[in-house]
Protein backbone atom coordinates (compact mmCIF):
# COMPACT_ATOMS: atom_id res chain seq x y z
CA UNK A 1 68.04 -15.75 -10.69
CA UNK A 2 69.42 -12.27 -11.46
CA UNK A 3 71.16 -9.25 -8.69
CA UNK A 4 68.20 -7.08 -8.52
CA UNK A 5 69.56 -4.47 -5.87
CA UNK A 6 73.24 -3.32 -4.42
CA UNK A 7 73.68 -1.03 -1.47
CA UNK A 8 76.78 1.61 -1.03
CA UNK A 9 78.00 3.52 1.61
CA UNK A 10 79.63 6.69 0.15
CA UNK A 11 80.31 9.88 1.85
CA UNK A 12 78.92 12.10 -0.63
CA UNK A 13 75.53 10.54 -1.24
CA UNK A 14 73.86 13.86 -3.67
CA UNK A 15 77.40 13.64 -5.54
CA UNK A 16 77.08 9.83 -6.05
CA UNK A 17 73.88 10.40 -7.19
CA UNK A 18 74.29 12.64 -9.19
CA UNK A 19 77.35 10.86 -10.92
CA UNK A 20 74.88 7.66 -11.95
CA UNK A 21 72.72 9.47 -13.14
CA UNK A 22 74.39 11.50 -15.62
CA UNK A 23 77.02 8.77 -16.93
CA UNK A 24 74.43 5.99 -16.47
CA UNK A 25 71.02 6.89 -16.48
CA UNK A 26 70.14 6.16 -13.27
CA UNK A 27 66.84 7.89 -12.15
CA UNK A 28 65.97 8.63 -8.28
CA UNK A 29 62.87 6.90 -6.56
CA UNK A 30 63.24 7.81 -3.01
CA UNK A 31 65.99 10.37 -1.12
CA UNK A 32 65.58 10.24 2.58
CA UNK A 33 66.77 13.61 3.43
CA UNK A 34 69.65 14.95 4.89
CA UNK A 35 71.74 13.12 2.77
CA UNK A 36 71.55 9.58 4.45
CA UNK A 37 69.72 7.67 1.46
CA UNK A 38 68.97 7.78 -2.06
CA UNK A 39 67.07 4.80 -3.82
CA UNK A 40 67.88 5.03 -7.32
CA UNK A 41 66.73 2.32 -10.42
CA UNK A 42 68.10 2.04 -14.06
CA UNK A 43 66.44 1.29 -17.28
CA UNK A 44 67.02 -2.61 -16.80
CA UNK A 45 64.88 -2.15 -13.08
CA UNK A 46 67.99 -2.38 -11.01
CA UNK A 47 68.00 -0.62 -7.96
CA UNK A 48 70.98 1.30 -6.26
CA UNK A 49 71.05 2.31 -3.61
CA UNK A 50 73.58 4.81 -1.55
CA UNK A 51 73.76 5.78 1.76
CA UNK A 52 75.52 7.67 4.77
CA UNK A 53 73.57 6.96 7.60
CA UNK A 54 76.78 6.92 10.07
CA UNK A 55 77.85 10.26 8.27
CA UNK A 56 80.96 9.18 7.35
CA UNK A 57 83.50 11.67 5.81
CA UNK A 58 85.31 8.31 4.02
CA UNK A 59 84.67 4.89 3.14
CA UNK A 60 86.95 2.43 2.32
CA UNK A 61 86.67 -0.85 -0.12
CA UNK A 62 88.24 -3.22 -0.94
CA UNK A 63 91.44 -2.78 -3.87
CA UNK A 64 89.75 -4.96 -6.06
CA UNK A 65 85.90 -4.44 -5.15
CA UNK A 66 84.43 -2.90 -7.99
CA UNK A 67 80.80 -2.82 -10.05
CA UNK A 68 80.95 -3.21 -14.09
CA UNK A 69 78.55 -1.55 -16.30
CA UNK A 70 78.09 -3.83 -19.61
CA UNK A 71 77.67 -1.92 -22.67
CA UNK A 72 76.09 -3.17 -26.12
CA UNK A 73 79.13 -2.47 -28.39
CA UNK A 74 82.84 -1.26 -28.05
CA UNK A 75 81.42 2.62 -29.48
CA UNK A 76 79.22 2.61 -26.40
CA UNK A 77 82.45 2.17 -23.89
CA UNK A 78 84.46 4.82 -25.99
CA UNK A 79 81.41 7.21 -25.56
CA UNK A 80 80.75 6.69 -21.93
CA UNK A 81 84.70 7.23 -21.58
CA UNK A 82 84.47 10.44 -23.68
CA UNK A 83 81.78 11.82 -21.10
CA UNK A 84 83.84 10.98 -18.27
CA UNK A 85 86.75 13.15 -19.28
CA UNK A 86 84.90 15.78 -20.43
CA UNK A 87 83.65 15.85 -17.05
CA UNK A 88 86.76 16.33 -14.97
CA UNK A 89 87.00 12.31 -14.31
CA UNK A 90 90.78 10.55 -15.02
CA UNK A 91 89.62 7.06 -16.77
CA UNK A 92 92.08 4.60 -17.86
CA UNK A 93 92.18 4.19 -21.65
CA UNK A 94 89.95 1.92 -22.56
CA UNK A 95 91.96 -1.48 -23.63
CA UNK A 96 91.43 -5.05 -24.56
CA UNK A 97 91.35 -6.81 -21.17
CA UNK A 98 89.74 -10.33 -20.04
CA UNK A 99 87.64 -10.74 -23.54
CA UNK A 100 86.85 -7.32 -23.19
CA UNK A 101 86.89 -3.61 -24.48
CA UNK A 102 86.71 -2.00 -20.96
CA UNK A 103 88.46 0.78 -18.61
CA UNK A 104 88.19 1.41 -15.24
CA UNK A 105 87.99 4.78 -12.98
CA UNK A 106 87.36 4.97 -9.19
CA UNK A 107 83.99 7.22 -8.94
CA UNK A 108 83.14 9.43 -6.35
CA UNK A 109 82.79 7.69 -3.15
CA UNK A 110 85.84 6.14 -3.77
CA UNK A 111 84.83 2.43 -5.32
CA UNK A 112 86.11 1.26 -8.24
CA UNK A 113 83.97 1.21 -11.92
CA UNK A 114 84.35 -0.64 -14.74
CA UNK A 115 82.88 -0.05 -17.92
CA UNK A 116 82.92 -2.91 -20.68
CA UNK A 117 81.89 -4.69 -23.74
CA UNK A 118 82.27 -8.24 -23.60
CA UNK A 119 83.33 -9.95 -26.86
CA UNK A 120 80.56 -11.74 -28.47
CA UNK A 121 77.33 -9.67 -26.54
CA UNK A 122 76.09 -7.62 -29.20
């Protein structure tokens, strides 16, 4: 059994979008107009998707809800952390955490991200 799809409310959906898919090459199959929905799948066939439909100006999760991004090695993380700051985003350093080189940033939308390379994959 593997998580094939996750849904997100966000009040930005064309910011969200654009966020995955230019720090994790997320590609758009579907955007419902006027902002409410975007159905969006990565390289591994998950799908994302991220909606508004209530129009929402904020959304709030959970502290500790978040969604990790695995990466293949340690340079991957450092790279993908790189790219963040060089776009205006605040990342933690990434640090040795839980078996892992990882660091976490909340992304727009609000929810929490964590990007990581688990010890022993690769």
């Amino acid at each position: 059994m593997a998580l094939n799809h996750l849904n997100l409310t966000v009040p930005d959906v064309p910011a969200t979008r654009k966020f995955f898919e230019t720090y994790f090459g997320f590609r758009c199959l579907l955007d419902r107009g006027r902002d409410a929905l975007v159905v969006m799948v990565d390289e591994t066939g998950f799908v994302l998707s991220l909606n508004n439909f209530d129009k929402a100006d904020e959304v709030a999760y959970p502290a500790a809800f978040h969604i990790g991004f695995v990466q293949d090695s340690r340079d991957r993380v450092d790279e993908i952390h790189a790219r963040l700051k060089a776009g205006g985003f605040d990342p933690q350093p990434p640090r040795e955490f839980h078996g892992a080189w990882t660091f976490y940033f909340r992304a727009p939308g609000g929810f929490l991200i964590e990007v990581l390379h688990q010890h022993g994959k690769g």
